[in-house]
Protein backbone atom coordinates (compact mmCIF):
# COMPACT_ATOMS: atom_id res chain seq x y z
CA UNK A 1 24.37 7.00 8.94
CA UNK A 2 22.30 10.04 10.15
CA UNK A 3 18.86 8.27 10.91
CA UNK A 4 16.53 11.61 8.77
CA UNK A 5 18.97 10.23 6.03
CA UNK A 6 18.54 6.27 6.51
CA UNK A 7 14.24 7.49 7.07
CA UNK A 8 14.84 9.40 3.34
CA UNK A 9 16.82 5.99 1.88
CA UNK A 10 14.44 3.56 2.99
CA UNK A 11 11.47 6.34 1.98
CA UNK A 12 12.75 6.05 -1.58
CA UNK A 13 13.15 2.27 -1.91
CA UNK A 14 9.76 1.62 -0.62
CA UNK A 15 8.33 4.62 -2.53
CA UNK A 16 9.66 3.24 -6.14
CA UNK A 17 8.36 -0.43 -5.33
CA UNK A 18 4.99 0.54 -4.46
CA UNK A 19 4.66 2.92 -7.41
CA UNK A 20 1.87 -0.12 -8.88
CA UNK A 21 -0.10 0.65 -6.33
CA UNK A 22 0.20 4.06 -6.11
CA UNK A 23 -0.71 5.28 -9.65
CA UNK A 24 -3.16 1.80 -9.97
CA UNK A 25 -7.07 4.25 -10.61
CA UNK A 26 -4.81 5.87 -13.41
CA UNK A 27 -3.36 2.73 -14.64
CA UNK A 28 -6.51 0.91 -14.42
CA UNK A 29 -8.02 3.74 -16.64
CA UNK A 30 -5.26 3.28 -18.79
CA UNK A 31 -5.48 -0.33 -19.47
CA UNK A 32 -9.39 -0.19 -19.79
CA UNK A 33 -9.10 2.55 -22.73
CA UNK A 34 -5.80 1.15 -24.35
CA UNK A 35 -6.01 -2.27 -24.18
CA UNK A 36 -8.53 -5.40 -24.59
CA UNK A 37 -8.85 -5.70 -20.67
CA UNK A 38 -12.49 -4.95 -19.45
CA UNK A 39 -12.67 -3.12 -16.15
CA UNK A 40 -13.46 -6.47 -13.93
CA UNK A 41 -10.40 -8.01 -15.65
CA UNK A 42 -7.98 -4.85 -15.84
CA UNK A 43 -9.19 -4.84 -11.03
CA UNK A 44 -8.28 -8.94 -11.71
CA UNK A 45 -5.04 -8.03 -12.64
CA UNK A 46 -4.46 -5.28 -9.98
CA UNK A 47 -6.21 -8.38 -7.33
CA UNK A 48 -3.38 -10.88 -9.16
CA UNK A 49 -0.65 -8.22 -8.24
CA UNK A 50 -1.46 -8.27 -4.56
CA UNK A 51 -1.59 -11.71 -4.17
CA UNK A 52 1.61 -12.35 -5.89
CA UNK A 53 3.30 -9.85 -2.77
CA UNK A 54 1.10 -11.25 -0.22
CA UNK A 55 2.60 -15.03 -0.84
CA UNK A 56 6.51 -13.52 -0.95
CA UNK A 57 5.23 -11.73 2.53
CA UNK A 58 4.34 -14.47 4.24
CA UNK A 59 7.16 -16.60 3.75
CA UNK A 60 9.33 -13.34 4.72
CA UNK A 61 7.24 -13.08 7.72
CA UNK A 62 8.43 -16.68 8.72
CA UNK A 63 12.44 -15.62 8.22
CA UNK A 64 12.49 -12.29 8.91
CA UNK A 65 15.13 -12.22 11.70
CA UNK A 66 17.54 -14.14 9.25
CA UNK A 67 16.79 -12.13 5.68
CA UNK A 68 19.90 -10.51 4.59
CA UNK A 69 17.13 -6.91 3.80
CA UNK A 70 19.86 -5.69 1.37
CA UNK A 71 19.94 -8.81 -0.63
CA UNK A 72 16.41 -9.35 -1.02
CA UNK A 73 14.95 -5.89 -1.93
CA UNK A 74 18.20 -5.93 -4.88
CA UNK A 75 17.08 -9.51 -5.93
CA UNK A 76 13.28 -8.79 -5.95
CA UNK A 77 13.45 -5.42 -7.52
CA UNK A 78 15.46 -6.77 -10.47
CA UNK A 79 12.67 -9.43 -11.08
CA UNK A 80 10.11 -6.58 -10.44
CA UNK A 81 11.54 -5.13 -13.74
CA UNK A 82 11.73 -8.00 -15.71
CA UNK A 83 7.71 -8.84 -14.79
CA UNK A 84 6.64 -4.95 -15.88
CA UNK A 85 8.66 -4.66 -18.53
CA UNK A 86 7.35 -7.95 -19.90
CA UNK A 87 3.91 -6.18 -18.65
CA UNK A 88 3.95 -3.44 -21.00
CA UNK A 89 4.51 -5.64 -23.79
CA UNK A 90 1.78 -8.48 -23.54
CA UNK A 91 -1.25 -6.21 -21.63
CA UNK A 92 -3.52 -7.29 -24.85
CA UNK A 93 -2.92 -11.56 -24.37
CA UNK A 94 -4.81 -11.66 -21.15
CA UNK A 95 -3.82 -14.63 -19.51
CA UNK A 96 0.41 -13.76 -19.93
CA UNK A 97 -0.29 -10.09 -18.67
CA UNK A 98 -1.95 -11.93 -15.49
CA UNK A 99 1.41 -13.35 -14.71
CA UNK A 100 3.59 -10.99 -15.84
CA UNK A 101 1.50 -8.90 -12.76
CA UNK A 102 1.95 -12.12 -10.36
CA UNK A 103 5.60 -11.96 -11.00
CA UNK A 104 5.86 -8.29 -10.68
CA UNK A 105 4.01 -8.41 -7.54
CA UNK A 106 6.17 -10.97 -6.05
CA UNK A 107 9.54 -9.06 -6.66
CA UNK A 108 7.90 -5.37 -5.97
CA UNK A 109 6.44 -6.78 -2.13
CA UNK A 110 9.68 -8.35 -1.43
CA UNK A 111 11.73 -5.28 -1.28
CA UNK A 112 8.35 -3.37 0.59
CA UNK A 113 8.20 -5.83 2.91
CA UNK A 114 12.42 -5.41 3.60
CA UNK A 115 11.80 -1.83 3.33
CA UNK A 116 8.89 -2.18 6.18
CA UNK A 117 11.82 -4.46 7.90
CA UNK A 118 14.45 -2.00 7.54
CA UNK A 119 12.13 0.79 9.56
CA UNK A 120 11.29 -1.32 12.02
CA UNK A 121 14.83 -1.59 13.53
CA UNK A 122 14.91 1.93 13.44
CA UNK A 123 14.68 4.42 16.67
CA UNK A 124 11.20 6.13 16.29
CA UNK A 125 9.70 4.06 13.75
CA UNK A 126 6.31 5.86 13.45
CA UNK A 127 8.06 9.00 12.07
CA UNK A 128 9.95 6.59 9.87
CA UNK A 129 7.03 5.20 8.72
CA UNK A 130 5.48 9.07 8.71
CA UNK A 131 8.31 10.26 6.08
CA UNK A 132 7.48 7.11 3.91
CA UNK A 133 4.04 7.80 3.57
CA UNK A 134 4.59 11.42 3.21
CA UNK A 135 6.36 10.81 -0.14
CA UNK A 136 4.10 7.95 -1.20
CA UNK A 137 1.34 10.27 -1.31
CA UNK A 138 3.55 13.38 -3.10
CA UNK A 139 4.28 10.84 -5.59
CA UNK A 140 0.88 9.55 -6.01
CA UNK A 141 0.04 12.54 -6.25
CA UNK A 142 2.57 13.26 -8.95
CA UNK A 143 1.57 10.52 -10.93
CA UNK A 144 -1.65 10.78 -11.09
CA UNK A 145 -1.83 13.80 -12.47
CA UNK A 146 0.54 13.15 -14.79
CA UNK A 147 -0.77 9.69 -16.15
CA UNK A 148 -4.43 10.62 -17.36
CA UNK A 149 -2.97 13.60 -18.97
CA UNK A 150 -0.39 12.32 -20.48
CA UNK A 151 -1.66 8.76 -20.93
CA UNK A 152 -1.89 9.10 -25.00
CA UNK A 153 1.73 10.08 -25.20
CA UNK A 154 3.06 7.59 -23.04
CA UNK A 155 0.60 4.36 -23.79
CA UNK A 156 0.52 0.76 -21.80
CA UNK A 157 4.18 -0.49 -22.93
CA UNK A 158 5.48 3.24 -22.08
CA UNK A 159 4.39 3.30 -18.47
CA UNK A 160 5.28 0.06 -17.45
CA UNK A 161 8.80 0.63 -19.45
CA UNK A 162 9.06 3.69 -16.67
CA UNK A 163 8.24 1.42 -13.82
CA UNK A 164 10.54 -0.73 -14.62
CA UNK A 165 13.59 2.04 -14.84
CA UNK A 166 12.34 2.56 -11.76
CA UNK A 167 12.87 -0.74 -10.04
CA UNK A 168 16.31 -1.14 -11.30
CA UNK A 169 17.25 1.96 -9.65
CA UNK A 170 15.32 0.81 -6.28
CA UNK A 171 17.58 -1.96 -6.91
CA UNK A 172 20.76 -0.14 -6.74
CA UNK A 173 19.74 1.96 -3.94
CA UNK A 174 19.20 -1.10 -1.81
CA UNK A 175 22.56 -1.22 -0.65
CA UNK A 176 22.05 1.09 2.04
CA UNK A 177 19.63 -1.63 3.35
CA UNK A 178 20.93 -3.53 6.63
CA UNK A 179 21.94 -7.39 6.70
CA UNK A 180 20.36 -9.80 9.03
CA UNK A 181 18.91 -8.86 12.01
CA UNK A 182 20.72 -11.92 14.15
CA UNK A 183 22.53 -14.96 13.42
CA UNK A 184 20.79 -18.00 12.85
CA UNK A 185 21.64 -19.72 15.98
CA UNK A 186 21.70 -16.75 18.43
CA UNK A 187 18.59 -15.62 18.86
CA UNK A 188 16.95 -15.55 22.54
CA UNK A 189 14.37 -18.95 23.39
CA UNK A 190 10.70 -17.69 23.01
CA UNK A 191 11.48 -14.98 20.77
CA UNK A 192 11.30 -16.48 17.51
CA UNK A 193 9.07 -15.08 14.74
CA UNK A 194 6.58 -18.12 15.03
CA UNK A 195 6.49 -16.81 18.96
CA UNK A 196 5.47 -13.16 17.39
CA UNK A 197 3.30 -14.13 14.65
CA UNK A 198 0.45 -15.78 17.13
CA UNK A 199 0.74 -13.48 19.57
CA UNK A 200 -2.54 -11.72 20.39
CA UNK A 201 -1.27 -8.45 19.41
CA UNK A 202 0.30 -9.32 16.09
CA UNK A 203 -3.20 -11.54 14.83
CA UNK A 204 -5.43 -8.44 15.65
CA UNK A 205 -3.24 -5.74 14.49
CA UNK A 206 -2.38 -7.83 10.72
CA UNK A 207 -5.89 -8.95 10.67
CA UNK A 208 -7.37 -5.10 10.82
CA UNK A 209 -4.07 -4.06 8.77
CA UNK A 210 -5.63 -6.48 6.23
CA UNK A 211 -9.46 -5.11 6.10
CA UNK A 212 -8.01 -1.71 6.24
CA UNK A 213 -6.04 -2.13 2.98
CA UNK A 214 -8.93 -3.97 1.51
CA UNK A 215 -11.18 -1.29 2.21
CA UNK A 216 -9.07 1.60 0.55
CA UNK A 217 -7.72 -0.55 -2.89
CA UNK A 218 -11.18 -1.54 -3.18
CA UNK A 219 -12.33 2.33 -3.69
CA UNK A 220 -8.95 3.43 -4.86
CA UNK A 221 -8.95 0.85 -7.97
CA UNK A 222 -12.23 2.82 -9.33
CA UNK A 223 -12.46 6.43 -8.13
CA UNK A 224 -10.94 7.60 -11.37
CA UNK A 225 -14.23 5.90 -13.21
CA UNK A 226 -16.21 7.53 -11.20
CA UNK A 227 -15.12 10.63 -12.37
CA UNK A 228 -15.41 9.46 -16.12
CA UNK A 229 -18.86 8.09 -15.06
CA UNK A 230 -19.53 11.71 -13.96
CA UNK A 231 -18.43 13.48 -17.40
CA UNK A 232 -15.25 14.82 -16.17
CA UNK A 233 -12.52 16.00 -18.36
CA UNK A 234 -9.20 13.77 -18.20
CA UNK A 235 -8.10 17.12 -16.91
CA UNK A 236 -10.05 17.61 -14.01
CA UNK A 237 -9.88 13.39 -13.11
CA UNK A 238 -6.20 14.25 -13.07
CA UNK A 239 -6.36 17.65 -11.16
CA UNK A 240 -8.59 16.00 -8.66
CA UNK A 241 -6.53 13.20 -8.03
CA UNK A 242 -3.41 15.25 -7.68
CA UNK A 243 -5.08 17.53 -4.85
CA UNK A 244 -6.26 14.41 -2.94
CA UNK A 245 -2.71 12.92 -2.79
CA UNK A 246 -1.57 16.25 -1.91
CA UNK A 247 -4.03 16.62 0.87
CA UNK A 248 -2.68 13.47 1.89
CA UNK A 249 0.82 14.59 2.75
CA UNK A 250 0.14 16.74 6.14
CA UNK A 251 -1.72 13.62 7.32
CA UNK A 252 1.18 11.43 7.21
CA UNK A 253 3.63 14.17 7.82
CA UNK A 254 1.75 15.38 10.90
CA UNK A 255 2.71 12.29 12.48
CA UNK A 256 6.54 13.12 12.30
CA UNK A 257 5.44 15.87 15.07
CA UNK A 258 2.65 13.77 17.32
CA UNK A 259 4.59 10.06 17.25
CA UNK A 260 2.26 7.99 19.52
CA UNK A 261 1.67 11.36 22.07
CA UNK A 262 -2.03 10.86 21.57
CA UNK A 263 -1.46 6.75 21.62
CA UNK A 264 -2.95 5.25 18.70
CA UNK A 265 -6.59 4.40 19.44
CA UNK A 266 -7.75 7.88 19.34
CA UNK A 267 -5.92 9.29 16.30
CA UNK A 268 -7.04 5.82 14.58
CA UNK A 269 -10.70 6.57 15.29
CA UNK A 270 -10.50 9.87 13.61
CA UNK A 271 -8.62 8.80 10.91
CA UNK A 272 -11.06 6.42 9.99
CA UNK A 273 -14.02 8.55 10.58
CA UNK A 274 -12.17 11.05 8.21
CA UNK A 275 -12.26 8.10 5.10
CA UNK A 276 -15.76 7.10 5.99
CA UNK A 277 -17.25 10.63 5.39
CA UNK A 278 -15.02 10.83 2.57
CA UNK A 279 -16.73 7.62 0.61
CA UNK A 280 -20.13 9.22 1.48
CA UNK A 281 -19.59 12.42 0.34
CA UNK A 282 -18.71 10.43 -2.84
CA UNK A 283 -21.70 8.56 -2.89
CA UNK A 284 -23.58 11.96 -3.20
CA UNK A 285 -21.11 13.63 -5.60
CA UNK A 286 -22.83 15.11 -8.73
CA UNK A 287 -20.42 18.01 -9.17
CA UNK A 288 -16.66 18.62 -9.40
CA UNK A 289 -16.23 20.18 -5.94
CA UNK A 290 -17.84 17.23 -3.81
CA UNK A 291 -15.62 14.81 -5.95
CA UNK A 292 -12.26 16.55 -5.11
CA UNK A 293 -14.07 16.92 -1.42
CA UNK A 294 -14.45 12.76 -1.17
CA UNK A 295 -11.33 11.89 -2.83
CA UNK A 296 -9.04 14.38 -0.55
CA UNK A 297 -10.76 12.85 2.91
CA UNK A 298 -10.09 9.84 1.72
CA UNK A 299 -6.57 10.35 0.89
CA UNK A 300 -5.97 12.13 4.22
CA UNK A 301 -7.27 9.22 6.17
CA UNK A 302 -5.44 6.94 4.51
CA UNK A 303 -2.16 8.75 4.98
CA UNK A 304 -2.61 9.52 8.84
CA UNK A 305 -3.42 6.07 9.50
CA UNK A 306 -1.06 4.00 7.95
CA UNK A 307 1.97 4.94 9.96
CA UNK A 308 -0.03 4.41 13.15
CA UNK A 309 -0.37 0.69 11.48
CA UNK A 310 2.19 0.10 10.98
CA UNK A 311 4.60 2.04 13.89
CA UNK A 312 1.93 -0.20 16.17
CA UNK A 313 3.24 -3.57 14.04
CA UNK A 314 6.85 -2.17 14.60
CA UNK A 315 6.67 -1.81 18.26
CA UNK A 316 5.57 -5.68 18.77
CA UNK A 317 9.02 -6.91 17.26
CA UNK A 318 12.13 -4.59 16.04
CA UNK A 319 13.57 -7.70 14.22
CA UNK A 320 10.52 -6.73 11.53
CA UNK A 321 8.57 -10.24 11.96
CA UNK A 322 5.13 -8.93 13.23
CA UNK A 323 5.64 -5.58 10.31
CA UNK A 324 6.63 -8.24 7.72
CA UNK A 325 3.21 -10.22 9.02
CA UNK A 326 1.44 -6.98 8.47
CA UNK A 327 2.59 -6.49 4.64
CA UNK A 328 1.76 -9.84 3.97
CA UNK A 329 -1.88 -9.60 5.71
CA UNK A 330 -2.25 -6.47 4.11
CA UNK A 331 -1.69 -6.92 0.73
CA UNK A 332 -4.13 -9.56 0.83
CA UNK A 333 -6.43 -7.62 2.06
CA UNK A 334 -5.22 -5.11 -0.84
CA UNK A 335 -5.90 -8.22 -3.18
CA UNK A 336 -8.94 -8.78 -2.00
CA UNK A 337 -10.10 -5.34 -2.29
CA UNK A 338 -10.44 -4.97 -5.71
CA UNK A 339 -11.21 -8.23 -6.84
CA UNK A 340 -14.81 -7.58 -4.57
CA UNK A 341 -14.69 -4.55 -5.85
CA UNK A 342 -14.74 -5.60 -9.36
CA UNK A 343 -17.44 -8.23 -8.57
CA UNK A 344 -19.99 -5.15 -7.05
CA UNK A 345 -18.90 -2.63 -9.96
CA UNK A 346 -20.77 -4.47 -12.57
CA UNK A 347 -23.14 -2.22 -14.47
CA UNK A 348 -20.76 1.41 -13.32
CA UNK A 349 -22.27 0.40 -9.55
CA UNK A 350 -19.55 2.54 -8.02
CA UNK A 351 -21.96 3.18 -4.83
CA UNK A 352 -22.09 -0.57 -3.88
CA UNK A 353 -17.85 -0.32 -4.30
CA UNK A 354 -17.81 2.85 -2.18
CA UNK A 355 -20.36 1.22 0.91
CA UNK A 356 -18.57 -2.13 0.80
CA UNK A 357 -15.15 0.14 1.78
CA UNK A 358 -16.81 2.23 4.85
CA UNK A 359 -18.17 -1.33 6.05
CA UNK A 360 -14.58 -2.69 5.62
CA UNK A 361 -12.97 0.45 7.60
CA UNK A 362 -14.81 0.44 10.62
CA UNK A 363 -14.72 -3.25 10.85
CA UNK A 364 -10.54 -2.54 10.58
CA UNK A 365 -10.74 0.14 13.15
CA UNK A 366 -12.32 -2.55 15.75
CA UNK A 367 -9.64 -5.07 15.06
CA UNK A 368 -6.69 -2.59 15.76
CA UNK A 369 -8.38 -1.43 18.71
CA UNK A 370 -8.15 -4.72 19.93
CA UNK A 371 -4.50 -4.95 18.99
CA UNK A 372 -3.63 -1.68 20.94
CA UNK A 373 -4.80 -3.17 24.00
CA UNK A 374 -2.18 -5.92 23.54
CA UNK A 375 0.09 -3.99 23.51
CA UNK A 376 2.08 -3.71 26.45
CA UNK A 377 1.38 -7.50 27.43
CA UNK A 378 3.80 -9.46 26.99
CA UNK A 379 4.10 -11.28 23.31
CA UNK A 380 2.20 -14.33 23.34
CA UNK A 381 -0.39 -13.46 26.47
CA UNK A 382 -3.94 -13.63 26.86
């Protein structure tokens, strides 16, 4: 298969089981307004989501060289249906919609996690990984637009009906997913995904994978409040959120053009320094413009950064172990995120959400700096 078509496959597949994630401010608005769900509880369910994928993750993580990548993303995006469908019709009985978003979780992270797999075993996997965020963010873009406008129309049961067309379809796609990476019983001495997992390299570079996620759920689960807080029309909380996802796209894109040129450390410390002016210029936002100014730094740093993540997780081990390590640490860390978040937002303190995430990024930045200098070490050395 022609490897800009496998990038496209495997862009789709990973595209429609993050699509939680990558509509969640809207959906979070939505299930505030439309259901019985206060805002800490409707970022406890987004927090319950994450850590349903972050425990699937880790045991991938563990068998990643011997996961048929086909079979699992079609088995886990066929129970991803069945937990939002079930979603859309219990949101109001609290404790059921809480699992019904641990199960979903589960099944939508398994086939992200063989998605991430899938890349990883690719030639160039940084551009692979740049095409994949480059149509996360046009559909996040998409969606959130369309969502607040359109929320009345389609209501709770009506979205998570449409995510769950969705995942079936993911589902049948997944057949253009590979098998196994190796046989059970051929795989070299010493290069067994325990081996990966505590190298150096692979600790530092899931561990600041992890804070980075952290950092941008916890704003991303509440910048569409802030923009309620702030007397905004649905209309322009849409429009906003549309141009910052859009804004996002040459930052991931750009990356099909560098690859690792520059390395990593320097485009990372740009990146970063990109998302922390973004969450102060939204600290100090009072009007429209400085909004849609925070929210479109942000999105660009989030975009140029991730496939520098994860192309750096790719590079430690093609079988997908160390990028499988990564999904897991970093949808804790996307767990996490909100749930803190939800703790500091008490009262509408979205300025205590938004300093807690520039904390969390540069604190990520150190850690993958550390993992970059691993790099070309041998797995497993000091």
């Amino acid at each position: 298969m022609n490897l800009i078509r496998q990038f496209g496959i495997y862009s789709v597949i990973g595209t429609i089981a993050l699509m939680s994630l990558l509509i969640l401010p809207a959906m979070i608005g939505m299930l505030v307004d439309e259901t019985n769900l206060t805002e800490s509880q409707a970022g406890l369910s987004a927090s319950i989501y994450f850590m349903g994928g972050a425990v699937v993750a880790i045991l991938m993580a563990l068998r990643m060289h011997r996961l048929d990548l086909r079979r699992v993303a079609t088995i886990a995006l066929v129970l991803a249906a069945l937990g939002d469908l079930a979603s859309g019709f219990i949101a109001n009985q609290t404790a059921s919609f809480m699992v019904a978003r641990f199960i979903a979780g589960v099944g939508t992270w398994a086939a992200y996690t063989a998605t991430l797999g899938a890349f990883a075993r690719l030639p160039d996997a940084d551009r692979g990984y740049a095409m994949f965020v480059t149509l996360q963010f046009s559909i996040s873009g998409l969606g959130l637009y369309l969502l607040p406008v359109y929320s009345s129309v389609l209501g709770v049961s009506g979205i998570f009906m449409v995510l769950a067309t969705l995942d079936l379809t993911g589902a049948w796609l997944s057949s253009y997913l590979p098998g196994r990476a190796i046989d059970s019983d051929s795989e070299p001495r010493g290069q067994n995904e325990i081996h990966v997992l505590f190298a150096g390299a692979t600790i530092l570079g899931a561990l600041g994978f992890a804070i980075f996620e952290a950092a941008n759920t916890a704003q991303f689960t509440y910048v569409e409040r802030l923009g309620v807080a702030l007397e905004f029309t649905d209309q322009q909380v849409g429009t906003a959120l549309l141009i910052a996802s859009l804004v996002g796209i040459p930052g991931a894109f750009s990356i099909m053009f560098l690859g690792d040129r520059l390395g990593r450390v320097a485009p990372l410390s740009f990146g970063i320094s990109v998302g922390v002016g973004g969450l102060f210029v939204l600290m100090e936002s009072n009007q429209f413009n400085l909004y849609l100014l925070g929210l479109s730094m942000i999105s660009f740093s989030w975009a140029f950064c991730l496939p520098y993540i994860q192309g750096l997780l790719a590079s430690l081990d093609r079988n997908g172990s160390a990028v499988a390590a990564g999904s897991a640490t970093g949808t804790i860390g996307g767990a996490i995120g909100p749930g803190v978040a939800a703790l500091v937002v008490g009262g509408g303190n979205y300025t205590g959400v938004f300093m807690f995430s520039s904390a969390l990024l540069l604190v990520a930045l150190m850690s993958l700096i550390g993992a970059i200098r691993y790099v070309h070490k041998p797995m497993g050395a000091a």
